[in-house]
Protein backbone atom coordinates (compact mmCIF):
# COMPACT_ATOMS: atom_id res chain seq x y z
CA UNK A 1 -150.59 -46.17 -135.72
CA UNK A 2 -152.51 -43.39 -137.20
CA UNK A 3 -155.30 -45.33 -138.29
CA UNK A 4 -155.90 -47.02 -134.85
CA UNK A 5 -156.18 -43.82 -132.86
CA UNK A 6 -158.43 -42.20 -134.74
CA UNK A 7 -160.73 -45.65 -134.85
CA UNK A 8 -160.12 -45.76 -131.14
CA UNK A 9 -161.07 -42.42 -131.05
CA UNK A 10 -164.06 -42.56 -133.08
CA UNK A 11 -165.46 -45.56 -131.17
CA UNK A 12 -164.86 -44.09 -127.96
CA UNK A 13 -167.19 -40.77 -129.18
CA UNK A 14 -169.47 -42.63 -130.20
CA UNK A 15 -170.81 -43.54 -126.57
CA UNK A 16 -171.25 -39.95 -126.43
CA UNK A 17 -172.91 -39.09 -129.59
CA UNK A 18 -175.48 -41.77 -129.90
CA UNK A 19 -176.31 -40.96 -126.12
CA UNK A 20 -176.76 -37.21 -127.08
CA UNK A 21 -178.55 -37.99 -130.66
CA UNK A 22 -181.10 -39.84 -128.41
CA UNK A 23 -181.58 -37.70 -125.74
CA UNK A 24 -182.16 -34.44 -128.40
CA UNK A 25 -184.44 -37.00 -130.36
CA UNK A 26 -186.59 -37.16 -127.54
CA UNK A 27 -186.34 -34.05 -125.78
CA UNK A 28 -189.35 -32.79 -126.84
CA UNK A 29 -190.90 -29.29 -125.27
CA UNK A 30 -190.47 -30.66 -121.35
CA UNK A 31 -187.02 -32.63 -121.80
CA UNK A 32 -188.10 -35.98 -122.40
CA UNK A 33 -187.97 -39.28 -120.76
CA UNK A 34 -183.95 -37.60 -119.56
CA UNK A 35 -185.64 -34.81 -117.74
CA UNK A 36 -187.95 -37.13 -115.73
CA UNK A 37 -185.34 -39.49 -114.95
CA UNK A 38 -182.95 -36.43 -114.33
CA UNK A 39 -185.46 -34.85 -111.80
CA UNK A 40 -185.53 -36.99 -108.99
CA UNK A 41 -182.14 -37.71 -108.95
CA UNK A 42 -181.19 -34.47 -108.66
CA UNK A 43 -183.22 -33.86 -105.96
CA UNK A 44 -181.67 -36.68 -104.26
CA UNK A 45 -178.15 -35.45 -105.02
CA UNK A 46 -179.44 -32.02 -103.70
CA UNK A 47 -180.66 -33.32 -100.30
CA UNK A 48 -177.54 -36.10 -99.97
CA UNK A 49 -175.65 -32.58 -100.28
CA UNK A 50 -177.42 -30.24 -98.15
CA UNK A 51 -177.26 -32.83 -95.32
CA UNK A 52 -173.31 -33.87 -95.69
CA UNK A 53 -172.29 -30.41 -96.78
CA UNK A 54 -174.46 -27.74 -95.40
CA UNK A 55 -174.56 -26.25 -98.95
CA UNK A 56 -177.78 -26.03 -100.83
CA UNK A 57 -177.19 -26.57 -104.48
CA UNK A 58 -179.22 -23.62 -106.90
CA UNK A 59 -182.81 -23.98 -108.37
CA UNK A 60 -181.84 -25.49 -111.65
CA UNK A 61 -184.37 -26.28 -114.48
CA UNK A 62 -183.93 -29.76 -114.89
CA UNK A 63 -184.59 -29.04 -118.80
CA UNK A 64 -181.48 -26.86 -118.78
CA UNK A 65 -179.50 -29.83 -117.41
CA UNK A 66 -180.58 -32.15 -119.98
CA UNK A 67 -179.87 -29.53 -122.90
CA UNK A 68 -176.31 -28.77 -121.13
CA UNK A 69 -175.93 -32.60 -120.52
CA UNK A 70 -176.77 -33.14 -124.59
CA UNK A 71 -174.36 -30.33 -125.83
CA UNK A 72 -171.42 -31.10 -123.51
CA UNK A 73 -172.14 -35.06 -124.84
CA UNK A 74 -172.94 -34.02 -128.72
CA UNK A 75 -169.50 -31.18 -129.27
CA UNK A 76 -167.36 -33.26 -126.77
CA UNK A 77 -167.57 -36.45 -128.87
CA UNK A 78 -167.71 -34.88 -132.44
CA UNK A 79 -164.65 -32.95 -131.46
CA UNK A 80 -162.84 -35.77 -129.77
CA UNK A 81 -163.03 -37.65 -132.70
CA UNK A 82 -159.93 -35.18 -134.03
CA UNK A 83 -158.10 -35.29 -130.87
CA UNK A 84 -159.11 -32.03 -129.85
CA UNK A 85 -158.20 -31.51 -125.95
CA UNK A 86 -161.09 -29.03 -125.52
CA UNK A 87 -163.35 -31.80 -126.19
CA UNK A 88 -161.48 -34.24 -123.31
CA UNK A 89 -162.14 -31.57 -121.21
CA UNK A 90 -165.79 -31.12 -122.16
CA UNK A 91 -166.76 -34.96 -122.22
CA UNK A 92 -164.73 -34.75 -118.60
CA UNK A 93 -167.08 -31.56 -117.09
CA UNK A 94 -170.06 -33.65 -118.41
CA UNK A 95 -169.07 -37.00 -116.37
CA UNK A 96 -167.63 -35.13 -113.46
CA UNK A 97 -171.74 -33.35 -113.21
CA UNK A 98 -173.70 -36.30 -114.23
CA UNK A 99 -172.23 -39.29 -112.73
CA UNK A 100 -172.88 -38.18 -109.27
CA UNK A 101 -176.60 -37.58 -110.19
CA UNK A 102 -177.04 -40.24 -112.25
CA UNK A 103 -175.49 -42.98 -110.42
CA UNK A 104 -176.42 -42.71 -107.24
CA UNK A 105 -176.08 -46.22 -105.92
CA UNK A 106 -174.98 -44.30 -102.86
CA UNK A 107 -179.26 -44.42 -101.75
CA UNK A 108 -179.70 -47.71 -101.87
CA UNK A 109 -178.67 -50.88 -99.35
CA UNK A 110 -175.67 -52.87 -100.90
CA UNK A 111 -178.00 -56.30 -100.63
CA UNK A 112 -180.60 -54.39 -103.27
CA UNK A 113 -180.53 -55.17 -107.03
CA UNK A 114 -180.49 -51.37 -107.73
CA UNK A 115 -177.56 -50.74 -105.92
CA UNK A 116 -175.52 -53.35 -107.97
CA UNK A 117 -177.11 -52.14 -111.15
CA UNK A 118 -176.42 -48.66 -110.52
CA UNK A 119 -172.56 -48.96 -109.29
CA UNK A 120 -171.62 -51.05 -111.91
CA UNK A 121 -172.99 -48.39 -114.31
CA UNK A 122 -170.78 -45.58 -112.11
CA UNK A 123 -167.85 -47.69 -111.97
CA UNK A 124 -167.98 -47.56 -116.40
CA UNK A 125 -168.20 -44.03 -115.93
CA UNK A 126 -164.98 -43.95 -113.96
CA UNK A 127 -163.32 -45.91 -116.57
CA UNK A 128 -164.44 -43.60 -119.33
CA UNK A 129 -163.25 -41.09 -117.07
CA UNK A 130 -159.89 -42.63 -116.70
CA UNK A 131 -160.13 -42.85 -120.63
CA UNK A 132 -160.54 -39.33 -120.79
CA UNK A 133 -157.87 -38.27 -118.23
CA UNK A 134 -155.34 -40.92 -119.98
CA UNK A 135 -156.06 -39.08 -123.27
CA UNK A 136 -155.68 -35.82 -121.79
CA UNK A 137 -151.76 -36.59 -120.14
CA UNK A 138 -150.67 -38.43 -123.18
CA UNK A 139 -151.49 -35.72 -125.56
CA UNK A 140 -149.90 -32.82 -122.79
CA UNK A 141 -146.89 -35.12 -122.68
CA UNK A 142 -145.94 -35.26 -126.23
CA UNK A 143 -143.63 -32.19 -126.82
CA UNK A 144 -144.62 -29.81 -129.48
CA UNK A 145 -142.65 -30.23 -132.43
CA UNK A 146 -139.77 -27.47 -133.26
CA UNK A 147 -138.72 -25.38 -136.14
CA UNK A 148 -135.12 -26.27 -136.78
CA UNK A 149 -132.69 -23.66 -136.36
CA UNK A 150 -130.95 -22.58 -139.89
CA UNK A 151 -127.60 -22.73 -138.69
CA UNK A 152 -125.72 -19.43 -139.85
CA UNK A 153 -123.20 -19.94 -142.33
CA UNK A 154 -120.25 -18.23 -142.30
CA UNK A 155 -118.88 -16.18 -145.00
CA UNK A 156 -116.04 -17.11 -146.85
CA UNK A 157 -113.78 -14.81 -148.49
């Protein structure tokens, strides 16, 4: 049982890593081909929540994004591959930010191709977030192992 959930965990982090190996290979001095995809989106995200919220997100580099989004990808999955928690809850805070931004199937008509294209692609997310949020109750619901009590031995005389 050992050996299968540490493959399953390696397989699953490896989503992650590749994703961040890539994005760091190309990031380059302006952030790469991430940061131009990134920048738009964000701005959309921005707008769609200044209009439904009232609250106007920060000024964020979108270079900073991508180097958080590769960092948060890269230590979340090398860590997760040892069943560290921290690293559920890193891989988590990265698809609880990006998805939203990412995804955004919520600017397009449902008839359009983009709008199928893109959900589908949020809906994965949700599963890996499910994944993540699975891993996360099973490993708070085991209970810590115990030292056994030495029972005191009595003294005969």
């Amino acid at each position: 049982m050992g050996f299968f959930s540490f493959a399953g965990r390696v397989l699953f982090a490896s989503v992650f890593i590749l994703s961040a190996w890539l994005e760091y290979n190309e990031f380059g001095t302006d952030g790469g081909p991430a940061a131009k995809l990134w920048a738009p989106k964000f701005e959309g995200f921005s707008n769609l929540v200044t209009r439904n919220v009232g609250f106007q997100l920060p000024e964020v580099d979108i270079k900073h994004l991508v180097a958080a989004a590769i960092t948060l990808k890269g230590v979340g999955g090398v860590l997760f591959i040892f069943g560290n928690t921290f690293a559920a809850y890193l891989l988590v805070l990265h698809l609880v930010l990006s998805t939203p931004i990412l995804y955004d199937f919520y600017n397009y008509d449902i008839d359009t191709q983009e709008f199928s294209l893109l959900f589908f692609k949020f809906k994965q997310n949700l599963a890996l977030f499910g994944a993540l949020l699975f891993f996360l109750g099973m490993k708070n619901s085991i209970p810590k192992r115990q030292p056994k009590k030495k029972s005191a031995k009595t003294k005969m005389n």
